[in-house]
Protein backbone atom coordinates (compact mmCIF):
# COMPACT_ATOMS: atom_id res chain seq x y z
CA UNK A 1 116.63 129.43 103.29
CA UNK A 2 115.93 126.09 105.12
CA UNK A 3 116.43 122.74 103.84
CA UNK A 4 113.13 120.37 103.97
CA UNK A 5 112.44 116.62 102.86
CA UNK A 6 108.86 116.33 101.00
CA UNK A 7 107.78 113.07 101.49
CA UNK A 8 106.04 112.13 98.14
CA UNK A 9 102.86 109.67 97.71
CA UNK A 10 103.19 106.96 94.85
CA UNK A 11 100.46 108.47 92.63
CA UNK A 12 102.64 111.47 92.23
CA UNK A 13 106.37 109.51 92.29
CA UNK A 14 106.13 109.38 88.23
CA UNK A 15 106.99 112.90 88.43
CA UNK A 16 109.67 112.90 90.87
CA UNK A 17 111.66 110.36 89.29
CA UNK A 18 110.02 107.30 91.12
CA UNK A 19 111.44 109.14 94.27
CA UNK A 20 109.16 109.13 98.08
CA UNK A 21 111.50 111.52 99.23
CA UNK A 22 112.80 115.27 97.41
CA UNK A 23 115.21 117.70 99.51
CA UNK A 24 113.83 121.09 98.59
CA UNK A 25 114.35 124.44 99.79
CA UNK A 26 111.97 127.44 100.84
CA UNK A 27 111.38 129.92 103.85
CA UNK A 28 107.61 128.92 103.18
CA UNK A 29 105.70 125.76 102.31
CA UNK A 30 104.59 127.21 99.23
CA UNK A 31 108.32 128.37 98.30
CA UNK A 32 109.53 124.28 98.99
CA UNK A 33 107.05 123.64 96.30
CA UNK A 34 107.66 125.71 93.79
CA UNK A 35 111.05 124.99 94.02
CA UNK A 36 110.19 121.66 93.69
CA UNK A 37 107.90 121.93 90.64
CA UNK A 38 110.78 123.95 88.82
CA UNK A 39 112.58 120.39 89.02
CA UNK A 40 109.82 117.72 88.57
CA UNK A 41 107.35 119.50 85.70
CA UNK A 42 103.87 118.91 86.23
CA UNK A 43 103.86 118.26 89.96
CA UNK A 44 102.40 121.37 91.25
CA UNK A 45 99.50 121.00 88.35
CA UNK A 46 98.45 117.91 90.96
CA UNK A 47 99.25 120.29 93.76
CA UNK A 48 98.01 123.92 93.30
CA UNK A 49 94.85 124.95 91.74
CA UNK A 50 94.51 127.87 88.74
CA UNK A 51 95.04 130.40 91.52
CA UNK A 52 97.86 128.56 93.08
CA UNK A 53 96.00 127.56 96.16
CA UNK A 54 95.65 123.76 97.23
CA UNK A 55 93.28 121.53 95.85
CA UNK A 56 90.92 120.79 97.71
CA UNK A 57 91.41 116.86 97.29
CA UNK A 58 95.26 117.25 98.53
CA UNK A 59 96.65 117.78 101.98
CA UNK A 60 99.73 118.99 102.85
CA UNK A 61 101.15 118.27 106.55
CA UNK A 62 104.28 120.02 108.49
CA UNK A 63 105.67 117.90 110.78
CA UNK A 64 102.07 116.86 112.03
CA UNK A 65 100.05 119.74 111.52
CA UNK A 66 97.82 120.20 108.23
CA UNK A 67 99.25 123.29 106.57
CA UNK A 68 95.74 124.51 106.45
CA UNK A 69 95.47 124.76 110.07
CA UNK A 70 98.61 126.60 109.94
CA UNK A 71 99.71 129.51 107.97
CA UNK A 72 98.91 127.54 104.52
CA UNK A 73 101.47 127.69 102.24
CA UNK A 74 103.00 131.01 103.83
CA UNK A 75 103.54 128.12 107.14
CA UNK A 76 107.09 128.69 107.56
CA UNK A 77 110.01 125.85 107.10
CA UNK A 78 112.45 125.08 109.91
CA UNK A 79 115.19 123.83 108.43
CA UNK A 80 115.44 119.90 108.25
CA UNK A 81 111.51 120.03 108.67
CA UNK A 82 109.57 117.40 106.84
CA UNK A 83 106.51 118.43 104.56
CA UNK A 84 103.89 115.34 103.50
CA UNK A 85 101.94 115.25 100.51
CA UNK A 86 98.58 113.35 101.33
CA UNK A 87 96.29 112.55 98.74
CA UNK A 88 92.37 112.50 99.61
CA UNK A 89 91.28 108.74 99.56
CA UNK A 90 87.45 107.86 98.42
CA UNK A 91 86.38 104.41 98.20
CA UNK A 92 83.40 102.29 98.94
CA UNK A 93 82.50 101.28 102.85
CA UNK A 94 83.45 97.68 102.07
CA UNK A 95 80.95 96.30 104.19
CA UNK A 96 79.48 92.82 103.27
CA UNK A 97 75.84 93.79 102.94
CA UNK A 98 75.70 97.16 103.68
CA UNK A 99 75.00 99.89 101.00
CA UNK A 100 75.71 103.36 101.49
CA UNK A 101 72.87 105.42 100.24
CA UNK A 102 72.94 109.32 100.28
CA UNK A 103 74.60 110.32 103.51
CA UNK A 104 72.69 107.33 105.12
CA UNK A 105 73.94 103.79 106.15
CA UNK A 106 71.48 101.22 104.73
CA UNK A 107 72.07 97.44 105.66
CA UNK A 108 70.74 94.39 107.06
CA UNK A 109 70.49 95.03 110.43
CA UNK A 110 67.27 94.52 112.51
């Protein structure tokens, strides 16, 4: 069984203790975090969907590959591999005096 570090965003750190970082082991992705949410209840509610599959708002990165572009949660864990947890980020354009409307960029420009 290899021995991982899952490096943990802030919005889920109330469940893990306040920690970024969680050693956890597993052959697969998806074994590191289970065994992780048998230790920190309610983190793989924010992880895994009803059919224990990945929400689609949360990515999960090997080293620097998505997981998704990989073997999903069967990618297999070298030990002292590092797994991120990246929560999807939505927010506004933040444009002074641009509007985003539809899929469309609407502004004041000539």
């Amino acid at each position: 069984m290899s021995q991982a570090t899952v490096r943990i965003p802030t919005p889920l750190r109330p469940l893990t203790g306040g920690s970024d970082e969680v050693a956890a082991a597993g052959h697969t992705v998806g074994e590191v975090l289970l065994e992780l949410g048998g230790r920190h209840t309610g983190f793989l509610d924010r992880i895994l969907d009803g059919q224990g599959k990945l929400r689609n708002f949360v990515n999960v990165y090997l080293g620097e590959a998505n997981v998704r572009s990989l073997n999903g949660l069967d990618s297999e864990v070298a030990d002292g591999a590092v797994i991120h947890i990246v929560p999807a980020v939505a927010g506004g354009c933040g444009l002074r005096g641009v509007s985003v409307v539809g899929v469309g960029v609407v502004g004041d420009r000539p």
